[in-house]
N, C-alpha and C. Protein backbone atom coordinates (compact mmCIF):
# COMPACT_ATOMS: atom_id res chain seq x y z
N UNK A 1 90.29 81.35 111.66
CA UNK A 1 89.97 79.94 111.74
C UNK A 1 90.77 79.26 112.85
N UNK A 2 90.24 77.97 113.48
CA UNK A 2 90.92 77.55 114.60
C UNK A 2 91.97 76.83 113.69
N UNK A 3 92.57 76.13 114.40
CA UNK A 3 93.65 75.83 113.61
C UNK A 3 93.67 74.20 113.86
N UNK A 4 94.65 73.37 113.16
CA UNK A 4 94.18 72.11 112.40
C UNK A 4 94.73 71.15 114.07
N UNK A 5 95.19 71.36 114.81
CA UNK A 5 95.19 70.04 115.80
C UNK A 5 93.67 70.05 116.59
N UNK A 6 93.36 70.55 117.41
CA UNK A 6 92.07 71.18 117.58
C UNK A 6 90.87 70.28 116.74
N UNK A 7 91.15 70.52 115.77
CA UNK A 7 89.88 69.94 114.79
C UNK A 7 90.08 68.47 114.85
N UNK A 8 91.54 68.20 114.60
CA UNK A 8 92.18 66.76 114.74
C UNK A 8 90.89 65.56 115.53
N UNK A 9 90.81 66.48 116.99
CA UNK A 9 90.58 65.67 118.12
C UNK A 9 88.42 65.43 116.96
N UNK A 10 88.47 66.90 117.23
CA UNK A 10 86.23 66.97 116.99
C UNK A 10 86.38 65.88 116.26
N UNK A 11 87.18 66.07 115.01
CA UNK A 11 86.55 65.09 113.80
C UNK A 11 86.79 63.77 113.84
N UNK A 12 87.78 63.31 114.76
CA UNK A 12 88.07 61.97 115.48
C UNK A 12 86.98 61.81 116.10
N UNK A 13 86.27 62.35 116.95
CA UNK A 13 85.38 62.35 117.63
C UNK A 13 83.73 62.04 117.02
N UNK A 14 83.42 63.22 116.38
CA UNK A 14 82.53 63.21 115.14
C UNK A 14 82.41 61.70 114.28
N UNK A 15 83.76 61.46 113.81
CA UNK A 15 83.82 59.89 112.99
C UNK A 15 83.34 58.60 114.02
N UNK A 16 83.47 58.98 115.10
CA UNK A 16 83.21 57.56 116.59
C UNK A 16 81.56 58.00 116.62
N UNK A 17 81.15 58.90 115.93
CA UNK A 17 79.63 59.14 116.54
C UNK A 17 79.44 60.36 117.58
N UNK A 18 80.02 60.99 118.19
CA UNK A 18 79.83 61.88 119.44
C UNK A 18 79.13 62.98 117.93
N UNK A 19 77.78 63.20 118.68
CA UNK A 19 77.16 64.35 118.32
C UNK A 19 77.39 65.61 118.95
N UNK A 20 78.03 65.63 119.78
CA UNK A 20 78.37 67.07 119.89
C UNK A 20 79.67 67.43 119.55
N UNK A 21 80.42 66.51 118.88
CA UNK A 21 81.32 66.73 118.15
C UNK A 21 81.15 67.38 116.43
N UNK A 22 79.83 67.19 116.23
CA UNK A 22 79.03 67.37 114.94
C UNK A 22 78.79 68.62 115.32
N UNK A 23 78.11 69.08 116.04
CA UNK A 23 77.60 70.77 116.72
C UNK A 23 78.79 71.08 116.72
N UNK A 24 79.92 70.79 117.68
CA UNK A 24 81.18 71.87 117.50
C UNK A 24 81.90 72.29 116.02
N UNK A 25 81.72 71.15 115.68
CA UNK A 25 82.01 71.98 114.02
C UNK A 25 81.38 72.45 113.38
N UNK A 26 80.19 72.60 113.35
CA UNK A 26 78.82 73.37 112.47
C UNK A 26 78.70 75.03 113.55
N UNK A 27 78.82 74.78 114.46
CA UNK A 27 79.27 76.08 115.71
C UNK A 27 80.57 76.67 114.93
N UNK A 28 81.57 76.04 115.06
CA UNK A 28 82.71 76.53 114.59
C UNK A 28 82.68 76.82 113.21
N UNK A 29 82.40 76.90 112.23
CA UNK A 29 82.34 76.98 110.57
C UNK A 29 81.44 77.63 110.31
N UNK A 30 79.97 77.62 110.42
CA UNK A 30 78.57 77.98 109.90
C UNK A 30 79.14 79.55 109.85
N UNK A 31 79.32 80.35 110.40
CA UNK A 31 79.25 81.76 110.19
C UNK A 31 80.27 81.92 109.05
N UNK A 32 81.08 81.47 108.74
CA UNK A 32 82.41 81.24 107.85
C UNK A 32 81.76 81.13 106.42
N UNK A 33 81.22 80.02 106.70
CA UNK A 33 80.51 79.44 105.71
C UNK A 33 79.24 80.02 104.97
N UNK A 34 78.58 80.15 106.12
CA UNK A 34 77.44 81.58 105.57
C UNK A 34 77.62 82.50 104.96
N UNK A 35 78.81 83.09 105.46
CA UNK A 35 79.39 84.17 104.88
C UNK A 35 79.60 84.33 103.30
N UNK A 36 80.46 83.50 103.62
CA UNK A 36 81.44 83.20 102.34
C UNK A 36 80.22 82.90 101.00
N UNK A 37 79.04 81.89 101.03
CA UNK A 37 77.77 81.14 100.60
C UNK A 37 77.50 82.60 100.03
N UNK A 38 76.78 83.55 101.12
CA UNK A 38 75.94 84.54 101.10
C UNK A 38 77.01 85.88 99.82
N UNK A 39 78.13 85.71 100.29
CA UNK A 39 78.55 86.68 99.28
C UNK A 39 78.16 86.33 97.51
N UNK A 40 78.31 85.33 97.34
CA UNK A 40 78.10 84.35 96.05
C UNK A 40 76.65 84.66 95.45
N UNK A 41 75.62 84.23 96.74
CA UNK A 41 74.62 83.59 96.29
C UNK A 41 73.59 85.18 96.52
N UNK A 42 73.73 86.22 97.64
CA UNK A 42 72.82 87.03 97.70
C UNK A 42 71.55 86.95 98.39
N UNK A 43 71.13 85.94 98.80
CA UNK A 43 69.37 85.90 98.90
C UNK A 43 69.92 84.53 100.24
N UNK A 44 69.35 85.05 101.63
CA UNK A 44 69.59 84.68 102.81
C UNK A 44 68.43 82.88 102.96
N UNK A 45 67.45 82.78 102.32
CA UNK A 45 66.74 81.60 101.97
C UNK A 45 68.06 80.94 101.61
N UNK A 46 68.05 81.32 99.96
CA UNK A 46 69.27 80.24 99.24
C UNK A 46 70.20 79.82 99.64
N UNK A 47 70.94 80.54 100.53
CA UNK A 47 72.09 80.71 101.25
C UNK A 47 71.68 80.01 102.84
N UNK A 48 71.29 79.57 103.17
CA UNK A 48 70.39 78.58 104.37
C UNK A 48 70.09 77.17 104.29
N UNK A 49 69.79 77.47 102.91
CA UNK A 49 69.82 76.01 102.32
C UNK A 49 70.85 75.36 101.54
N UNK A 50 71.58 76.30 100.93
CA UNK A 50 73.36 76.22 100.52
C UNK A 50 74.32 75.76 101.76
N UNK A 51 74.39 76.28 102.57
CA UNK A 51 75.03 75.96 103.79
C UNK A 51 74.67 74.74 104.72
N UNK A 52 73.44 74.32 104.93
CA UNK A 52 72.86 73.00 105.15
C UNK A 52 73.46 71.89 104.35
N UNK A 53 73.05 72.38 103.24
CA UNK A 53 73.63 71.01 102.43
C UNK A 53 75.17 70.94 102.36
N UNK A 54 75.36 71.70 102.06
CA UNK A 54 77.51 71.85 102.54
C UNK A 54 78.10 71.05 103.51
N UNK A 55 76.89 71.31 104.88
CA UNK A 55 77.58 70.75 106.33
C UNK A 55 77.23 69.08 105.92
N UNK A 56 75.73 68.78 105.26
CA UNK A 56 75.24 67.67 105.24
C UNK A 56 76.46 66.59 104.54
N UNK A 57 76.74 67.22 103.37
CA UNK A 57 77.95 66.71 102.60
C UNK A 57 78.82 66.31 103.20
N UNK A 58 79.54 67.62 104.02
CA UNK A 58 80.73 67.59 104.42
C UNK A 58 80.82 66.45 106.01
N UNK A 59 79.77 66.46 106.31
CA UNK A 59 79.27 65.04 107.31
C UNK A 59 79.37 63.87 106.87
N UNK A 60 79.36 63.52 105.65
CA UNK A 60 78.58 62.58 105.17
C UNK A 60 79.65 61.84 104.68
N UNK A 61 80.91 62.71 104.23
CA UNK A 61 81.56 62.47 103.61
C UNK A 61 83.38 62.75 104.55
N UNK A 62 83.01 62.83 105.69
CA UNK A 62 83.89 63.14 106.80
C UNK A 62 85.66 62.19 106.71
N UNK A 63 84.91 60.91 106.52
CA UNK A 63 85.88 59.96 106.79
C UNK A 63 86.69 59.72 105.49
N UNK A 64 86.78 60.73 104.33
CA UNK A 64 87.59 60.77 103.26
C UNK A 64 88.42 62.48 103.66
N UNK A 65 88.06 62.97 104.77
CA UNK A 65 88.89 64.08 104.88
C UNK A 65 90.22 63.80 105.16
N UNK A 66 91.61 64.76 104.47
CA UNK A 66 92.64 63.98 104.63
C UNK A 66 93.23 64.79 106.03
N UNK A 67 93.73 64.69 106.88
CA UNK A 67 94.55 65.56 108.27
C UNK A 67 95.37 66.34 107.70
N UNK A 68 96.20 65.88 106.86
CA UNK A 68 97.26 66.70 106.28
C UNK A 68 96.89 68.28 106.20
N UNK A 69 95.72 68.72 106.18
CA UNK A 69 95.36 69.88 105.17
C UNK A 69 94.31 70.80 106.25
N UNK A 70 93.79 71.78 106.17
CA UNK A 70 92.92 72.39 107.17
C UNK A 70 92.20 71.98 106.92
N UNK A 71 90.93 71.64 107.64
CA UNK A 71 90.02 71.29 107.59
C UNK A 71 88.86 72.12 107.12
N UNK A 72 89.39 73.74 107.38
CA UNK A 72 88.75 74.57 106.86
C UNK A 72 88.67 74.78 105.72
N UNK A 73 89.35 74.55 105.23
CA UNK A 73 89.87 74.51 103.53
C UNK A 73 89.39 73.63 102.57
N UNK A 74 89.18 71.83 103.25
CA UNK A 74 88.45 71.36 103.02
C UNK A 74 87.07 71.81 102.89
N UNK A 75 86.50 72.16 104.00
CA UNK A 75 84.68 72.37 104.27
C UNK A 75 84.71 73.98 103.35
N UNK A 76 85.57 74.82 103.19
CA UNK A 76 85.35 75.65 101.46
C UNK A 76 85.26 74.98 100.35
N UNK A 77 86.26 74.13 100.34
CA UNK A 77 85.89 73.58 99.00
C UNK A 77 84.50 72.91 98.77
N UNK A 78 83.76 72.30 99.53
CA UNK A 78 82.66 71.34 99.56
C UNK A 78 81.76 72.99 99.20
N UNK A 79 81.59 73.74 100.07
CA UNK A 79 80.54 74.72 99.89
C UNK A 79 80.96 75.77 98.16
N UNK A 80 81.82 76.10 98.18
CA UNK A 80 82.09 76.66 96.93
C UNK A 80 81.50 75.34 96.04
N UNK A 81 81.89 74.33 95.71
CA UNK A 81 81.19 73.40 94.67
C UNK A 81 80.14 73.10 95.15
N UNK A 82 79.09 73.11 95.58
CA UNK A 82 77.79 73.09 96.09
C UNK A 82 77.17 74.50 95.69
N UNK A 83 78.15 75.65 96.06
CA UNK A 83 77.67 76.91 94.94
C UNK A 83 77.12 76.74 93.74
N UNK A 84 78.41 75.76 93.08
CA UNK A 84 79.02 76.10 91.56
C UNK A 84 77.64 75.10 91.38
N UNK A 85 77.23 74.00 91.75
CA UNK A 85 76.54 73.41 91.38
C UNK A 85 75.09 73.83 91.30
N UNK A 86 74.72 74.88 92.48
CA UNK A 86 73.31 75.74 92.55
C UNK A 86 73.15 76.61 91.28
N UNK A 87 74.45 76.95 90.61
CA UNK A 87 74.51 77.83 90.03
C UNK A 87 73.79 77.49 88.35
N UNK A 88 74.38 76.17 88.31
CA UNK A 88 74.40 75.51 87.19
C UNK A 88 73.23 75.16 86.99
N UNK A 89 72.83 74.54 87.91
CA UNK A 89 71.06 74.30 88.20
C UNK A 89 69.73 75.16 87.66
N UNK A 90 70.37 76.25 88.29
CA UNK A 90 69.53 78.16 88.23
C UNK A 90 70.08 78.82 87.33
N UNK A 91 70.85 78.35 86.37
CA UNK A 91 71.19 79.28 85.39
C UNK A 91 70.17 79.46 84.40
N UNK A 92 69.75 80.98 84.12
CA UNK A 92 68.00 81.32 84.02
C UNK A 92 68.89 82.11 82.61
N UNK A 93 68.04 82.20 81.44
CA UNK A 93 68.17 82.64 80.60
C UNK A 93 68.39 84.34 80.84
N UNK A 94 68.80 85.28 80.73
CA UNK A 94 68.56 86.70 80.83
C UNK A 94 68.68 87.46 79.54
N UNK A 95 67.77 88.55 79.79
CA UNK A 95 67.94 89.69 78.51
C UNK A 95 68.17 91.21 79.45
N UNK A 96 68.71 92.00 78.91
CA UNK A 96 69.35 93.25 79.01
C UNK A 96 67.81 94.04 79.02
N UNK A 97 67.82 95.24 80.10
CA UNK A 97 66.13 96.15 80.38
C UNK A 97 66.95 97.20 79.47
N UNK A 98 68.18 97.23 79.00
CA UNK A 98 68.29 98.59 78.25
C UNK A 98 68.29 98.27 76.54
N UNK A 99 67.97 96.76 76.63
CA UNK A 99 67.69 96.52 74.93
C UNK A 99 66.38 96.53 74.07
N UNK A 100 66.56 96.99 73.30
CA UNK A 100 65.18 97.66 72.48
C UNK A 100 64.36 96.05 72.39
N UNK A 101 62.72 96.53 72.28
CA UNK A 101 62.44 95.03 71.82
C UNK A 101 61.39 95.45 70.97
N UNK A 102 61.87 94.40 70.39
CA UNK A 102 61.09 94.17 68.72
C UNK A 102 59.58 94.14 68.51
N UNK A 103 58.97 94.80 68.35
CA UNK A 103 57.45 94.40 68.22
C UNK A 103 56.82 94.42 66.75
N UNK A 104 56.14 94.25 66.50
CA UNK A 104 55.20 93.96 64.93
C UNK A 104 54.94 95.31 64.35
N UNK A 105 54.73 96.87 65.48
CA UNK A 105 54.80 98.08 65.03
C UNK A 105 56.22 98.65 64.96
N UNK A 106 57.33 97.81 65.08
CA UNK A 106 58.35 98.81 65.53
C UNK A 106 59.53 98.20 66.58
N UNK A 107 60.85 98.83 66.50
CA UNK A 107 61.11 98.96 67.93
C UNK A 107 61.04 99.71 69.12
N UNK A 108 60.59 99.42 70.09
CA UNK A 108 60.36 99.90 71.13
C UNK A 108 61.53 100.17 72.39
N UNK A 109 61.91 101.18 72.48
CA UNK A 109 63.14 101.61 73.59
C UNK A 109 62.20 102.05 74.53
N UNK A 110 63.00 101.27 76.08
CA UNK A 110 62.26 101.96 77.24
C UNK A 110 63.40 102.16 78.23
N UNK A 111 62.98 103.53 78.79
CA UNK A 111 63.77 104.24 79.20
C UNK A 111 63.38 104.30 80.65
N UNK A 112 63.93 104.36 82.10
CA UNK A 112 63.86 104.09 83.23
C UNK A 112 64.59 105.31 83.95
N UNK A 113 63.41 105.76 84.80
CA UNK A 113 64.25 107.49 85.37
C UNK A 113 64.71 106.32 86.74
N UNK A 114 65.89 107.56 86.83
CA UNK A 114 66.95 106.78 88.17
C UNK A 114 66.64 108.17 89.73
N UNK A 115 66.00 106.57 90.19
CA UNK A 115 65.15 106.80 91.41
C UNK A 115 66.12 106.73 92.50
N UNK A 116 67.63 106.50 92.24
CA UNK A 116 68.70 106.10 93.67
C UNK A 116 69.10 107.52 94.16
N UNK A 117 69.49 108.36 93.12
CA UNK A 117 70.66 109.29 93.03
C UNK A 117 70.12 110.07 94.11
N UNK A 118 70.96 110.70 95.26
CA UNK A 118 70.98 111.51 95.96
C UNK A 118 71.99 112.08 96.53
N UNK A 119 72.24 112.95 97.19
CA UNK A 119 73.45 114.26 97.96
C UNK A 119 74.00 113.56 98.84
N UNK A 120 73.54 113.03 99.36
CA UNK A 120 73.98 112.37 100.75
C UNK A 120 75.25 111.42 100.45
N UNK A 121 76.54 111.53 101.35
CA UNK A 121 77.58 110.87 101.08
C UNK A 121 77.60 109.50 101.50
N UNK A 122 76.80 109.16 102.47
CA UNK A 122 76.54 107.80 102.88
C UNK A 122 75.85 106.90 101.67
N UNK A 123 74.71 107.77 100.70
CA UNK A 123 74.12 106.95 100.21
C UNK A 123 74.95 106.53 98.97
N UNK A 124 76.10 107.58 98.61
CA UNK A 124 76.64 107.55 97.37
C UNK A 124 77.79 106.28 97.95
N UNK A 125 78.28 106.11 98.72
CA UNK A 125 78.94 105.23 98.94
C UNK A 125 78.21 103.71 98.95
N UNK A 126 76.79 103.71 99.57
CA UNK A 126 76.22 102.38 99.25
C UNK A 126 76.45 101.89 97.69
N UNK A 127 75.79 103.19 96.75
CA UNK A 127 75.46 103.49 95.70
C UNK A 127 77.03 102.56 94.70
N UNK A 128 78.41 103.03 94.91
CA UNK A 128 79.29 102.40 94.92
C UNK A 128 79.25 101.33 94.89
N UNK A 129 79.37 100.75 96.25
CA UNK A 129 79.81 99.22 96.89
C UNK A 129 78.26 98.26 96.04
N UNK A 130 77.14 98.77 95.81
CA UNK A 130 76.48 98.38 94.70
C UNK A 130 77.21 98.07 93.55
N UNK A 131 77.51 99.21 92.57
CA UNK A 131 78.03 99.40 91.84
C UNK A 131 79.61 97.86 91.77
N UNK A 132 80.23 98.24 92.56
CA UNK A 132 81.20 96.92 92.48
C UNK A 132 80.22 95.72 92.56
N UNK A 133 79.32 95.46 93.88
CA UNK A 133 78.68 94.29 93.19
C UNK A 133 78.29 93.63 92.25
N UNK A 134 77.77 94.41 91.43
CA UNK A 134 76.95 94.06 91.03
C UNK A 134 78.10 93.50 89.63
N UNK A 135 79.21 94.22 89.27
CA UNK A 135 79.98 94.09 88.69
C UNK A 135 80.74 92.62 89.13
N UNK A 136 81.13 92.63 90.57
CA UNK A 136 81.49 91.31 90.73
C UNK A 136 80.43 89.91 90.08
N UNK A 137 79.19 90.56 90.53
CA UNK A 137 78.42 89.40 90.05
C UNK A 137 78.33 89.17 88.40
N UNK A 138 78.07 89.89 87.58
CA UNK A 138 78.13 89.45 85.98
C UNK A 138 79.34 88.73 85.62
N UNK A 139 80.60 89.19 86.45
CA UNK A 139 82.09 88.22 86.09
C UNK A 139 81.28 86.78 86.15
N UNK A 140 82.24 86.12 85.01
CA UNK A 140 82.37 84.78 84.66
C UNK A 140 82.16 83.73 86.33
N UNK A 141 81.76 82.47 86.18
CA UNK A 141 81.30 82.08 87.77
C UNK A 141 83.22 81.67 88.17
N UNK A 142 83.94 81.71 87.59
CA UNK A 142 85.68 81.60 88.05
C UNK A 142 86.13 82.15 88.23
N UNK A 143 85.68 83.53 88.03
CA UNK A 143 86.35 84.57 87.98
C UNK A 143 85.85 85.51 89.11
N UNK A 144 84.47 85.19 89.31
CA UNK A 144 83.83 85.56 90.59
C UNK A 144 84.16 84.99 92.16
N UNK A 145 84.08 83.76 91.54
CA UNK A 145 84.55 83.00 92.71
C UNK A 145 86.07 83.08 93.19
N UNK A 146 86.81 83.43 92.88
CA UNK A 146 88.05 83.73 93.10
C UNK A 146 88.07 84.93 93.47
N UNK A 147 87.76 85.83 92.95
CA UNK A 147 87.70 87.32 93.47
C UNK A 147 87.47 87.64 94.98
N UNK A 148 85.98 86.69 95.23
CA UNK A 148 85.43 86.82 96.20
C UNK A 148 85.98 86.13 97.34
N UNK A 149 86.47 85.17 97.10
CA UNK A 149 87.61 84.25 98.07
C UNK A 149 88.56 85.14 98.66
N UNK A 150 89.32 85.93 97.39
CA UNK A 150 90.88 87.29 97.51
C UNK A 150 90.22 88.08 98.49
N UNK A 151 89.37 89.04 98.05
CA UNK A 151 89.26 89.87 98.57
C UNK A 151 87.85 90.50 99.43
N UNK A 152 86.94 89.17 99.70
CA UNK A 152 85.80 89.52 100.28
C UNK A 152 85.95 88.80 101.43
N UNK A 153 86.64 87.22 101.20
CA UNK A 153 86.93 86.23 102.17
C UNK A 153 88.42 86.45 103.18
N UNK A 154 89.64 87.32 102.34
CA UNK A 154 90.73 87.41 102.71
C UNK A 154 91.88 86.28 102.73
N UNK A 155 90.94 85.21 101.70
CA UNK A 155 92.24 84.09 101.38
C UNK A 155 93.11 84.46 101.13
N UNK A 156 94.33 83.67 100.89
CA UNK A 156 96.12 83.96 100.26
C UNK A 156 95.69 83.28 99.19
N UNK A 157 96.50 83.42 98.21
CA UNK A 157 96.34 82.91 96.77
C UNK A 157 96.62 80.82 96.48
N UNK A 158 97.93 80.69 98.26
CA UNK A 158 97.41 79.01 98.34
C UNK A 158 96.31 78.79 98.70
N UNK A 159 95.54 79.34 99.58
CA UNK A 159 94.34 79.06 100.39
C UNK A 159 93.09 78.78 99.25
N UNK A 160 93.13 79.77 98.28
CA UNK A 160 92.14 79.82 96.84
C UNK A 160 92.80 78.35 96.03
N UNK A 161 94.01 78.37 95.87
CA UNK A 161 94.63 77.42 95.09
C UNK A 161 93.96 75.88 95.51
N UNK A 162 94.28 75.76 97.04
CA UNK A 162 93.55 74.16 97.91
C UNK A 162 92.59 74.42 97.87
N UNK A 163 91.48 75.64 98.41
CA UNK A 163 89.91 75.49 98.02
C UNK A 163 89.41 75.10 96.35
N UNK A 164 89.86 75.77 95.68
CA UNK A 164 89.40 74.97 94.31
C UNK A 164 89.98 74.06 93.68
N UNK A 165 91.25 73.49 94.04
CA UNK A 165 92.00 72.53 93.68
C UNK A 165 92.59 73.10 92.15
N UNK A 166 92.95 73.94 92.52
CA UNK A 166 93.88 74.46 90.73
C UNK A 166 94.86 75.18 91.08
N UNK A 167 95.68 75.13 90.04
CA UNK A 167 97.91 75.59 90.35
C UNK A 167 97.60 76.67 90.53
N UNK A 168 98.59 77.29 91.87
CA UNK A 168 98.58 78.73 92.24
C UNK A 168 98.52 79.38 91.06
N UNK A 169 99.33 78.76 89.99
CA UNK A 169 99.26 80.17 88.93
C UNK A 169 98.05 80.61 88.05
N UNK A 170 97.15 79.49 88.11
CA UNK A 170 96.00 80.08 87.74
C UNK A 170 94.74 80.51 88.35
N UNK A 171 95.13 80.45 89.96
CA UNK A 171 94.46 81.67 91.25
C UNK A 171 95.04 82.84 90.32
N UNK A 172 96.60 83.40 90.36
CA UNK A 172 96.61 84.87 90.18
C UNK A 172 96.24 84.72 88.79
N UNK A 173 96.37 84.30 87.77
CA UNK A 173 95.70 84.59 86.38
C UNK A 173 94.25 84.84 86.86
N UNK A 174 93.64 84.26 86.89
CA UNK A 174 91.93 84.32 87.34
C UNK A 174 91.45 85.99 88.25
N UNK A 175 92.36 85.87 89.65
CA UNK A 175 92.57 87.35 90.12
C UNK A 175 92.81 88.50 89.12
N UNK A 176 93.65 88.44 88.62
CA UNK A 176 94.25 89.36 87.80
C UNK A 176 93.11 89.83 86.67
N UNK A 177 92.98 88.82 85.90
CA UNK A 177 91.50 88.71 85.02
C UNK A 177 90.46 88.96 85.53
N UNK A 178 89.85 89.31 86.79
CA UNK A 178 88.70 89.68 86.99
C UNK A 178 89.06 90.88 88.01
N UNK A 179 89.72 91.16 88.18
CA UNK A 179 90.34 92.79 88.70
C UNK A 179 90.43 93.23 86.53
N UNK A 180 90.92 93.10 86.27
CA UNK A 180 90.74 93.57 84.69
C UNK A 180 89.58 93.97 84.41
N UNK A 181 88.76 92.94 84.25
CA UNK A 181 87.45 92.93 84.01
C UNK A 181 86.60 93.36 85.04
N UNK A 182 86.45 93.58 85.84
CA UNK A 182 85.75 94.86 87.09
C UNK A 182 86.50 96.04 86.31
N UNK A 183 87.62 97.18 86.05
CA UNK A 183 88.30 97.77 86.34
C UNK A 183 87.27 98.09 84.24
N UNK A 184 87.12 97.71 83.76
CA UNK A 184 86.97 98.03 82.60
C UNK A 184 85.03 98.17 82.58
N UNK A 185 84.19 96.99 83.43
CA UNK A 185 83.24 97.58 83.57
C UNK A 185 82.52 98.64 84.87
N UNK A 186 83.71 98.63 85.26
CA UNK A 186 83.28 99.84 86.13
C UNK A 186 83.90 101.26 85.74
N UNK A 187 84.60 101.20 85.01
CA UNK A 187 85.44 102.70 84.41
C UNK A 187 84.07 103.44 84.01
N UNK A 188 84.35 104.91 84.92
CA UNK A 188 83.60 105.87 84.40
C UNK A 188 82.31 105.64 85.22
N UNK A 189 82.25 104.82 86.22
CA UNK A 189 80.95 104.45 86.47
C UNK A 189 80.91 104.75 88.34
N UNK A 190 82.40 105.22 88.65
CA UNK A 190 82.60 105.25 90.40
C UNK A 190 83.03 106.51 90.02
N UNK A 191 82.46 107.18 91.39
CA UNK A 191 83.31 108.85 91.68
C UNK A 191 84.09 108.83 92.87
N UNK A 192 84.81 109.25 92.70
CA UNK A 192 85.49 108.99 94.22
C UNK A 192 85.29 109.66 95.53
């Protein structure tokens, strides 16, 4: 990230109206931001329109940014709660494909042959980094989101602490708790 004098000047700039002070920071952030969106969200649409509205916000709402603080840090926090809020929105009922379902003759178990598995060491490693996904994704949405900040984004545990606005000590509780919880539903499930 560039670093906070630098930004000082754009967003001085940006607040007077200069539109290409608006482009230099959507230039400077958007890939950051995409990033970070896209790990969360998965699906490059959602994540297009997650990030739009982030910058739109974070425009909109410019002249309550405080200097003191990165600016980058700021414009995470706006997009992580713009997540949290997509999330809340789309939260879709789900049922389990490995649970029996009930019918009027009976229960019915259906069973699904596994079409991934192959020799190849490249694919077993996708096969993996799946495997953790997908695990990251069922974690709790706090426990995800933190994870993914640690160790997908490469925050420090203040950097997570000012993006979500909560005491360092419950960044590493949260870390800790969802390294637990990966580590228990993935046991038995990675080869090395």
């Amino acid at each position: 990230m560039a670093s906070k004098s630098p930004d000082k000047s754009i967003i001085k700039r940006a607040l007077e109206g200069d539109q290409r002070a608006f482009s230099q920071i959507l230039n400077r952030y958007r890939g950051s931001i995409f990033s970070l969106i896209y790990k969360m969200v998965h699906n490059k649409e959602e994540t297009e329109d997650l990030v739009q509205e982030a910058f739109i916000k974070a425009f909109s709402s410019l002249s309550s940014f405080n200097e003191e603080y990165a600016f980058s840090t700021w414009l995470y926090k706006i997009a992580i709660n713009n997540c949290i809020d997509h999330f809340r929105k789309k939260r879709l009922k789900t049922f389990s494909i490995d649970s029996p379902i009930e019918s009027k003759d009976g229960t019915i178990k259906r069973e699904f042959s596994d079409t991934t598995f192959s020799a190849d060491r490249p694919l077993l490693s996708k096969e993996k980094s799946n495997l953790i996904e997908e695990a990251i994704e069922k974690l709790p949405e706090k426990y995800r989101i933190s994870i993914v900040l640690r160790h997908n984004e490469d925050k420090s545990y203040d950097e997570i602490s000012k993006i979500l606005d909560i005491p360092l000590g419950t960044v590493k509780a949260r870390i800790f708790r969802a390294r637990e919880m990966l580590k228990k539903q993935l046991k038995g499930k990675l080869r090395s």
